[in-house]
Protein backbone atom coordinates (compact mmCIF):
# COMPACT_ATOMS: atom_id res chain seq x y z
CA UNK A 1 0.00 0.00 0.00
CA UNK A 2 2.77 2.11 0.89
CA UNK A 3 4.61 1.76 -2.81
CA UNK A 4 0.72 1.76 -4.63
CA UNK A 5 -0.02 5.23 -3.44
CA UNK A 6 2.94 7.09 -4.53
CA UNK A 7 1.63 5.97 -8.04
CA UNK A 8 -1.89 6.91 -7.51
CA UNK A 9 -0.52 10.96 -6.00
CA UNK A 10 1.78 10.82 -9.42
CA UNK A 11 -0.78 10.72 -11.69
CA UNK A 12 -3.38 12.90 -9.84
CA UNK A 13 -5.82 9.44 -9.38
CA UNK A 14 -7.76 10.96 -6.48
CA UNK A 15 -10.49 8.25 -7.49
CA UNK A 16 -8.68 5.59 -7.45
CA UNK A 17 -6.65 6.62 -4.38
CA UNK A 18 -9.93 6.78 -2.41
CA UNK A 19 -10.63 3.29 -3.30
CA UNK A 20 -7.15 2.10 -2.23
CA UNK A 21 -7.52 4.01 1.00
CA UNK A 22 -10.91 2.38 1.55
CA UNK A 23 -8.68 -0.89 1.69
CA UNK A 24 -6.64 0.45 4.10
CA UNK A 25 -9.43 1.50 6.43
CA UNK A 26 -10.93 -2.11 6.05
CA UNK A 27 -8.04 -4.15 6.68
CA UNK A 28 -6.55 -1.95 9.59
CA UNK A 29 -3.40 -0.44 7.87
CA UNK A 30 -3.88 3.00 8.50
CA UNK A 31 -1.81 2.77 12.02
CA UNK A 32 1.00 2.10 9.88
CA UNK A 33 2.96 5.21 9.76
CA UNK A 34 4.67 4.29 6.17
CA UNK A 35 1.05 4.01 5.16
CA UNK A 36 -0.08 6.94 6.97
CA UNK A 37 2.00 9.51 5.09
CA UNK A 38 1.52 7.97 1.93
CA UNK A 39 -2.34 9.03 2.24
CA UNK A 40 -1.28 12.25 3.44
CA UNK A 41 1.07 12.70 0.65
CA UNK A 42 -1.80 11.36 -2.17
CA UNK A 43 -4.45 13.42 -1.24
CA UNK A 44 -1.71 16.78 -1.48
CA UNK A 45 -0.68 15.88 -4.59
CA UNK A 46 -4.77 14.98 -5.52
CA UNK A 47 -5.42 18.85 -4.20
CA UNK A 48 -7.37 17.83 -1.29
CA UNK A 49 -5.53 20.00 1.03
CA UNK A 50 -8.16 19.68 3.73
CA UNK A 51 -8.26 15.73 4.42
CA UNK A 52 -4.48 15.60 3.85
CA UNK A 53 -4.45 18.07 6.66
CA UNK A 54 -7.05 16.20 8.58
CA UNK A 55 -5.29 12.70 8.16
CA UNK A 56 -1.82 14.68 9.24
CA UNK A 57 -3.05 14.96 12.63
CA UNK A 58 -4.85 11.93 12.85
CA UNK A 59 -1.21 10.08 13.33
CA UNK A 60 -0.42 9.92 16.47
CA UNK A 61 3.64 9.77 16.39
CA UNK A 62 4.51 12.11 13.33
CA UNK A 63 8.12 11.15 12.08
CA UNK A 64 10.10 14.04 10.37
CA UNK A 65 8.59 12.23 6.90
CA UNK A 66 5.29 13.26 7.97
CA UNK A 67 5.79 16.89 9.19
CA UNK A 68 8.22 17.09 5.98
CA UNK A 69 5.02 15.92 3.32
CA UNK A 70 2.82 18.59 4.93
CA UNK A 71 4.96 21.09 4.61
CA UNK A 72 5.51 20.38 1.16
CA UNK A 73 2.15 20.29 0.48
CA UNK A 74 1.57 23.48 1.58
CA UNK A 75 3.97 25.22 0.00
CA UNK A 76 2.88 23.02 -3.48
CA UNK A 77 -0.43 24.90 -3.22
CA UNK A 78 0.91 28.33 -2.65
CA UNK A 79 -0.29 28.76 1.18
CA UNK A 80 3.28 29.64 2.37
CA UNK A 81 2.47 30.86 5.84
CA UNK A 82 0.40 27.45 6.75
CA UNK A 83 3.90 25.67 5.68
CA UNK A 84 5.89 28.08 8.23
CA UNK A 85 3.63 27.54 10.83
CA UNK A 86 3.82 23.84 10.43
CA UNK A 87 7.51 24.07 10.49
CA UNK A 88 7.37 25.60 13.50
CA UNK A 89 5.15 23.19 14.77
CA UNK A 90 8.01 20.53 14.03
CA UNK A 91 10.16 22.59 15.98
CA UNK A 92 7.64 22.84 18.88
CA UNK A 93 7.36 18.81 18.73
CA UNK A 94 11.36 18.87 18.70
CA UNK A 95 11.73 16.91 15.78
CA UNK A 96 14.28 18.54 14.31
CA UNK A 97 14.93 19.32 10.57
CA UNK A 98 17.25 18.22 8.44
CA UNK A 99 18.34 19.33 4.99
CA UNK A 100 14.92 17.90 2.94
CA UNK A 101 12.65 19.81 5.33
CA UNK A 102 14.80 23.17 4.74
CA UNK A 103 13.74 22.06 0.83
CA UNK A 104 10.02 22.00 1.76
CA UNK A 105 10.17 25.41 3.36
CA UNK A 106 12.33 27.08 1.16
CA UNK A 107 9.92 25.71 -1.85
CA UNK A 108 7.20 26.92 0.08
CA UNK A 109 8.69 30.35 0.54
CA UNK A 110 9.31 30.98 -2.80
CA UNK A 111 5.72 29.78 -4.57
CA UNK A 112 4.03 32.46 -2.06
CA UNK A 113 6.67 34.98 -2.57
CA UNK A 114 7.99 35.26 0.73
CA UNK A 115 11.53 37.04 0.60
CA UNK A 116 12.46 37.85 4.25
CA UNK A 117 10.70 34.71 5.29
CA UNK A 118 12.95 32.53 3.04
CA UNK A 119 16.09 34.27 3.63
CA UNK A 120 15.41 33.97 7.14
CA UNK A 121 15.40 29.90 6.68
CA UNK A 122 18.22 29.99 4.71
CA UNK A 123 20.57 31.71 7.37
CA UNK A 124 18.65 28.81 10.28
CA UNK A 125 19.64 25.85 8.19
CA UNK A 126 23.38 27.58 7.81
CA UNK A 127 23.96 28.86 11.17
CA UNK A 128 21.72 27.49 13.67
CA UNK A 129 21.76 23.47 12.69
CA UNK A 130 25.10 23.59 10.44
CA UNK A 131 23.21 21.87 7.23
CA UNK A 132 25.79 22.99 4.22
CA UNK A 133 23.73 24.46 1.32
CA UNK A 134 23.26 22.09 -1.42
CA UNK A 135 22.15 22.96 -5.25
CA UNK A 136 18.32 21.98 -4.30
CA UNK A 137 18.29 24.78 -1.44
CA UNK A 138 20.08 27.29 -3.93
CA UNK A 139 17.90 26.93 -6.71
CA UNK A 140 14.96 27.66 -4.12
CA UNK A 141 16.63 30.84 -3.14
CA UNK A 142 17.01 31.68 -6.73
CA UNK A 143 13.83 30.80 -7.53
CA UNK A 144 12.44 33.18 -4.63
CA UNK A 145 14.48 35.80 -6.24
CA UNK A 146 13.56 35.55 -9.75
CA UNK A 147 9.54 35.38 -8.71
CA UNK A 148 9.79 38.57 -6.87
CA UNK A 149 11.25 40.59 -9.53
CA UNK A 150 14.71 40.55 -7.99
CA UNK A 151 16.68 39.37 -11.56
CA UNK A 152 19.42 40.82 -10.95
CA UNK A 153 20.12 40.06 -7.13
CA UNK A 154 19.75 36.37 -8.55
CA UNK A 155 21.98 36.65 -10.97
CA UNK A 156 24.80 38.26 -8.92
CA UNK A 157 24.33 35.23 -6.23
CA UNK A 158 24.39 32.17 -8.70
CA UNK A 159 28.27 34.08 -9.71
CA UNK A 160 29.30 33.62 -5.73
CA UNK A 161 27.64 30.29 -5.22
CA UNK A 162 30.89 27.98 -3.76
CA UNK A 163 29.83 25.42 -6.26
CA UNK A 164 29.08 25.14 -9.52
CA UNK A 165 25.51 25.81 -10.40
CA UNK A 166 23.80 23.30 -12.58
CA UNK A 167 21.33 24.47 -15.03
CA UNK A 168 17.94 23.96 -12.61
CA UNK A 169 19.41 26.95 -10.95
CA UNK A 170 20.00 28.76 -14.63
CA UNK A 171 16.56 27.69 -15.45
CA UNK A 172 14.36 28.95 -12.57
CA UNK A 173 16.54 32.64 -13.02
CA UNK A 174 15.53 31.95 -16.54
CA UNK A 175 11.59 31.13 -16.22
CA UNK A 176 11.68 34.78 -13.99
CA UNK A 177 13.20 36.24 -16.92
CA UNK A 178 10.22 35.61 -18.49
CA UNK A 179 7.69 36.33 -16.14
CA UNK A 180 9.65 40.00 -15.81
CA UNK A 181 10.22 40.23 -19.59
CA UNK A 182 13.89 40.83 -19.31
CA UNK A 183 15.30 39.44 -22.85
CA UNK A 184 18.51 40.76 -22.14
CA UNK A 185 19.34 38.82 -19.02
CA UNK A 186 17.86 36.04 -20.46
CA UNK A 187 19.69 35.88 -23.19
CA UNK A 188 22.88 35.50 -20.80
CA UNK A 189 21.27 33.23 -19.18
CA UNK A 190 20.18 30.81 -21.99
CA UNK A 191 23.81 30.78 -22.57
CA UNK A 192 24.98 28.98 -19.26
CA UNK A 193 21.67 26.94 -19.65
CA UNK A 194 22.81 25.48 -23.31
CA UNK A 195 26.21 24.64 -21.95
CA UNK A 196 24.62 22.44 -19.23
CA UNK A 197 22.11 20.66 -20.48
CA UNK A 198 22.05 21.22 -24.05
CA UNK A 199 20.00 18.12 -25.47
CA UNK A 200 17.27 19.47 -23.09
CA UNK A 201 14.58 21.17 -25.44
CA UNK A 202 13.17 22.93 -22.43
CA UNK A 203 15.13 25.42 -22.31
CA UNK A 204 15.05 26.15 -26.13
CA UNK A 205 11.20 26.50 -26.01
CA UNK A 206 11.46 28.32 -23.08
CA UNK A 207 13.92 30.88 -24.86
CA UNK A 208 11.57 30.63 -27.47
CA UNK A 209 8.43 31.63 -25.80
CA UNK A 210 10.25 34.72 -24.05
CA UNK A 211 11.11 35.73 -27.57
CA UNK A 212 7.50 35.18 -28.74
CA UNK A 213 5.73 37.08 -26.13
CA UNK A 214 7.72 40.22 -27.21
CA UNK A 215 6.71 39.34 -30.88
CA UNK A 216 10.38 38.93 -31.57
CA UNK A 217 9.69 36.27 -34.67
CA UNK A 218 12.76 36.28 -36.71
CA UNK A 219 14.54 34.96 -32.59
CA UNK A 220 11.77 32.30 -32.65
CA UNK A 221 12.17 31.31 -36.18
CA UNK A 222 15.51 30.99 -35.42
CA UNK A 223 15.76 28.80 -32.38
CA UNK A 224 12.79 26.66 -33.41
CA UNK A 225 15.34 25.83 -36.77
CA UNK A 226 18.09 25.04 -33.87
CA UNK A 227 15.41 22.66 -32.09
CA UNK A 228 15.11 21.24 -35.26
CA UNK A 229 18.64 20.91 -36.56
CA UNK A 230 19.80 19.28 -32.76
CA UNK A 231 16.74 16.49 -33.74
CA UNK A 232 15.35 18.07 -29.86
CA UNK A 233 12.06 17.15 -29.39
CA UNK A 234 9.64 19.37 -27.49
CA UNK A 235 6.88 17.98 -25.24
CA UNK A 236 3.11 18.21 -25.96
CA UNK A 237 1.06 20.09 -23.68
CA UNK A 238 -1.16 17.58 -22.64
CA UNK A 239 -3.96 17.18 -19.28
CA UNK A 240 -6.13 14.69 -18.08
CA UNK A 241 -9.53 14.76 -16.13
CA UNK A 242 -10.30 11.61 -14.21
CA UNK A 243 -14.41 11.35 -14.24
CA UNK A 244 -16.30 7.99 -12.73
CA UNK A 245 -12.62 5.99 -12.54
CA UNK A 246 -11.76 6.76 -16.37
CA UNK A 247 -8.80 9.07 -17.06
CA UNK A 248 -9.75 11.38 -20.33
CA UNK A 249 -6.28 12.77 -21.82
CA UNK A 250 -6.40 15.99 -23.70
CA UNK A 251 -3.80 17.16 -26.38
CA UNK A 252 -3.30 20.46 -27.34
CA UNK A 253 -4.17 21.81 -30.86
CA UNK A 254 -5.40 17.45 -31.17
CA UNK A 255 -9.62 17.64 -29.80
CA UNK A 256 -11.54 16.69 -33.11
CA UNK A 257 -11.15 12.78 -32.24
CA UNK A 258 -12.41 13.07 -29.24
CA UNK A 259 -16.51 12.30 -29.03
CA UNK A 260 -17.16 15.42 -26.80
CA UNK A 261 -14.99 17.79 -29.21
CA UNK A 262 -18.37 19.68 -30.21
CA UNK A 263 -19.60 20.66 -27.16
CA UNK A 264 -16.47 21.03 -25.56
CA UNK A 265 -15.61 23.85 -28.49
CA UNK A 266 -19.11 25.45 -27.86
CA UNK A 267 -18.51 26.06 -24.57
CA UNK A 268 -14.98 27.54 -24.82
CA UNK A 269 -16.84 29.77 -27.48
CA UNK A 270 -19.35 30.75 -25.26
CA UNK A 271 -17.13 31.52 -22.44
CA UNK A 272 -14.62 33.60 -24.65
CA UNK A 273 -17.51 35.51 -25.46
CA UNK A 274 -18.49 36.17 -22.09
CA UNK A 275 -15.46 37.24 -21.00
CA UNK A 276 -15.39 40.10 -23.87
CA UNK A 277 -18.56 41.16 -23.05
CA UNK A 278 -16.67 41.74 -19.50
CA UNK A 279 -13.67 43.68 -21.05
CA UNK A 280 -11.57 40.42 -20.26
CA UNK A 281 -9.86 39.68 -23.78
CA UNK A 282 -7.88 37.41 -24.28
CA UNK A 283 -3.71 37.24 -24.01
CA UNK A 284 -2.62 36.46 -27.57
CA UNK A 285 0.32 36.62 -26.86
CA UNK A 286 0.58 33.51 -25.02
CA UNK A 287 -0.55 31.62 -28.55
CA UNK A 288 2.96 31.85 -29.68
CA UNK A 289 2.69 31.90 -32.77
CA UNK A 290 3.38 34.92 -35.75
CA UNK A 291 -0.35 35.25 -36.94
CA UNK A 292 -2.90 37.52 -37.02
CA UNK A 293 -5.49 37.86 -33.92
CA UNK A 294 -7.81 35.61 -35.02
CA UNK A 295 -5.55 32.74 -35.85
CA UNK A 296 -3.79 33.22 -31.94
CA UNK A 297 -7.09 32.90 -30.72
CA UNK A 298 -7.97 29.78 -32.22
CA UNK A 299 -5.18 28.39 -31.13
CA UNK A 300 -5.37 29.24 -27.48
CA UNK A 301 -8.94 27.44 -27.73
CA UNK A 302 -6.43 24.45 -28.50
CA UNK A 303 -4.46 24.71 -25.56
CA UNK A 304 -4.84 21.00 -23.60
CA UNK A 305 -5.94 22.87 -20.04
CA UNK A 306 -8.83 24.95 -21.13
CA UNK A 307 -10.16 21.24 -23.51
CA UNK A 308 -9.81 19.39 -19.78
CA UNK A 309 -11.81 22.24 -17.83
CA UNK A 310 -14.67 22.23 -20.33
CA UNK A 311 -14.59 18.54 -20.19
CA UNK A 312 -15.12 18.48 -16.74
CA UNK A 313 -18.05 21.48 -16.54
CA UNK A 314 -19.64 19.49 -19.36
CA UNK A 315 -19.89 16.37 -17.44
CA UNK A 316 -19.51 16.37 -14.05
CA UNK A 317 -22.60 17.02 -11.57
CA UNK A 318 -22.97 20.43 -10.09
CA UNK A 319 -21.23 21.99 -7.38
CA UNK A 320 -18.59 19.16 -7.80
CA UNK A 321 -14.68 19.98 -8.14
CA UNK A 322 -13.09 20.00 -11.32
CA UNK A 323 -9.52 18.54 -11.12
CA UNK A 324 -7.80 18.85 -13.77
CA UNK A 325 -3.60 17.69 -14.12
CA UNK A 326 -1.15 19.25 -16.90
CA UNK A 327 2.15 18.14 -18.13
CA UNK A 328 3.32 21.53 -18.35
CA UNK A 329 3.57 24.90 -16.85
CA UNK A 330 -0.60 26.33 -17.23
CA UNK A 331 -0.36 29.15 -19.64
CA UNK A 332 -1.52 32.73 -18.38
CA UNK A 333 -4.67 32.62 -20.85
CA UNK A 334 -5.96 29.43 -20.02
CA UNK A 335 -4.95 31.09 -16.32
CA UNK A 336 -7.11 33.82 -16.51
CA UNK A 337 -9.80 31.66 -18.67
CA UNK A 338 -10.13 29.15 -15.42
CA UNK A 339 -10.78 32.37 -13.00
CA UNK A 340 -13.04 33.46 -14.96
CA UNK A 341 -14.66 29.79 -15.77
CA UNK A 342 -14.46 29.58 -11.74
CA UNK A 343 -17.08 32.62 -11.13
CA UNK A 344 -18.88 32.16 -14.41
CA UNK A 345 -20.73 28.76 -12.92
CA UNK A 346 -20.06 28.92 -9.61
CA UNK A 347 -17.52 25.80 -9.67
CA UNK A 348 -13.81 25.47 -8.01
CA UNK A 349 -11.63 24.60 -10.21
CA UNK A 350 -8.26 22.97 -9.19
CA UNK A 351 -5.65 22.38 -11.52
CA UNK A 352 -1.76 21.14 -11.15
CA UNK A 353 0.91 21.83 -13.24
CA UNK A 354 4.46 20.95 -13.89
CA UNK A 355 4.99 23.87 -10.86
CA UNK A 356 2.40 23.89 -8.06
CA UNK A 357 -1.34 23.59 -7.63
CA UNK A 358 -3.75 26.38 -8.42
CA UNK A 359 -6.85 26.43 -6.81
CA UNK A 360 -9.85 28.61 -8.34
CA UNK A 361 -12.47 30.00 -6.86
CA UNK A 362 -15.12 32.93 -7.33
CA UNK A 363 -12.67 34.15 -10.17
CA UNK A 364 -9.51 34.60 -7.88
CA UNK A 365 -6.58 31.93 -7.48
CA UNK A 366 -4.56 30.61 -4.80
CA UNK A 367 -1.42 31.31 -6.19
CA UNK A 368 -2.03 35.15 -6.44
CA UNK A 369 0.58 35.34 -9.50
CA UNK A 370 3.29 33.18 -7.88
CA UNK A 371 3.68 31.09 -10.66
């Protein structure tokens, strides 16, 4: 049970998860603490935040494993200050931390924007329990950095890091390069990135889309032809639903095969309509492609997220949570398309990327642009 949940939090299988867990309750292996924070840890990763919370302090002798997987959780769904006042509950406990719990927090710092808070951690793990820095715990602190704006602060600490930064560190100074729209930088940046990893096509589409958003096309043209030259693959966008057991996989630009592709097209119509009616239109720029408005808006209609969501309103009973899982980083259209999907009909809407968890509700979202 312990190894079969794991799988189940992976994939997002809350359904199936609830079954397994229904095992565990009838054949009494809940007081097993292995077992115990593998529930914990499948219904964070499932964005059921509340019952992972309420089976946390249902175990009666939390090991640092189980104090570590809440933290984490928290700080997956962008509710850093919950996370720091679990951490401090550890403390309280006197279990003590050691350097994957300093991950957890730091993580959690940095998805909620917390700069004093995080630095703060950093300079307890150094100072007050002698845990050496490694890459993981700098790439947090660069990551905090880069999503509050602070580019070049970030880039002036990876050059004094006492070892050699690898390119997950280059890459998350990188992805706040283009959340800041600072081509420059990132251009220097990409560079150290390529040397590192250079078969990884990440980084070239993520180049690429920082190019695209500033309608820099020739740049695009040009690193798309590198992509293609290296024989670099990049990854479909692709999500998945999970309705009455059945997982329903959505491809982006690919929805005509798929029996619902009608309806499911109607109602992204009908709620890019609304939203123009509100003075909400949409972010073309995120289409990323050289093409007039119309043809960027067809093709954000494609995008694998927003195919999964209307899935989900189109079939699921009323009132009920629509969970929805993507392969990549969510897109800010399809972002500001699920707030507004979220008030439209009354529905919370919670969706997990390649980053964190967003949770929507009443057309706000958890993250609050920590992303």
């Amino acid at each position: 049970m312990a190894c079969v949940l794991p799988a189940c939090a992976s994939l997002s299988a809350l359904e199936r998860g609830k079954e397994i867990h229904g095992y565990i309750l009838r054949n009494g292996y809940s007081s097993d603490r292995h077992v115990a924070n593998a529930l914990v840890d499948l219904y964070v990763k499932c964005g059921v935040l509340g019952l992972a919370r309420l089976l946390f302090d249902m175990i009666p002798s939390k090991d640092l494993v189980s104090w570590t997987v809440m933290i984490a959780g928290y700080g997956m769904h962008g509710y850093g200050n919950e996370a720091i006042a679990t951490f401090n509950e550890m403390r309280d406990a006197g279990i003590e931390p050691d350097e994957v719990s300093f991950i957890s927090i730091l993580y959690a710092c940095s998805h909620s924007g917390l700069l004093e808070q995080g630095w703060r951690f950093f300079y307890i793990m150094k100072n007050d329990f002698n845990i050496e820095p490694k890459l993981e715990h700098y790439a947090c602190m660069v990551d905090l950095l880069s999503r509050t704006g602070n580019l070049s602060k970030a880039y002036e600490f990876i050059e004094t890091l006492p070892i050699a930064p690898d390119a997950t560190i280059w890459g998350a100074l990188l992805c706040g390069c283009r959340n800041y729209h600072d081509i420059e930088l990132a251009e220097k940046v990409a560079e150290r990135v390529f040397e590192l990893e250079p078969e990884n096509s990440g980084y070239y589409v993520l180049l690429a889309n920082i190019y695209a958003e500033a309608e820099k096309w020739e740049e695009v043209k040009r690193l798309r032809e590198k992509i293609g030259k290296q024989g670099l693959r990049k990854n479909p966008g692709c999500s998945w639903i999970e309705i009455k057991g059945k997982v329903n996989l959505f491809v982006s630009g690919n929805n005509s095969s798929h029996p619902h592709s009608k309806n499911i097209e109607s109602l992204l119509k009908k709620m890019r309509r609304k939203m123009k009616e509100e003075g909400h239109f949409p972010k073309t720029k995120y289409a990323l492609i050289n093409a007039d408005e119309m043809q960027k808006e067809m093709a954000l209609c494609g995008h694998s997220e927003k195919l999964a969501m209307a899935f989900g309103l189109l079939t699921l009973p009323p009132r009920k949570t629509i969970r929805v899982t993507k392969n990549l980083r969510v897109c800010g259209d399809c972002h500001e398309m699920a707030k507004f999907m979220s008030k439209e009909t009354r529905r919370e809407i919670v969706l997990r990327d390649s980053n964190r968890f967003h949770h929507f509700k009443d057309g706000y979202c958890s993250c609050r642009g920590f992303w």
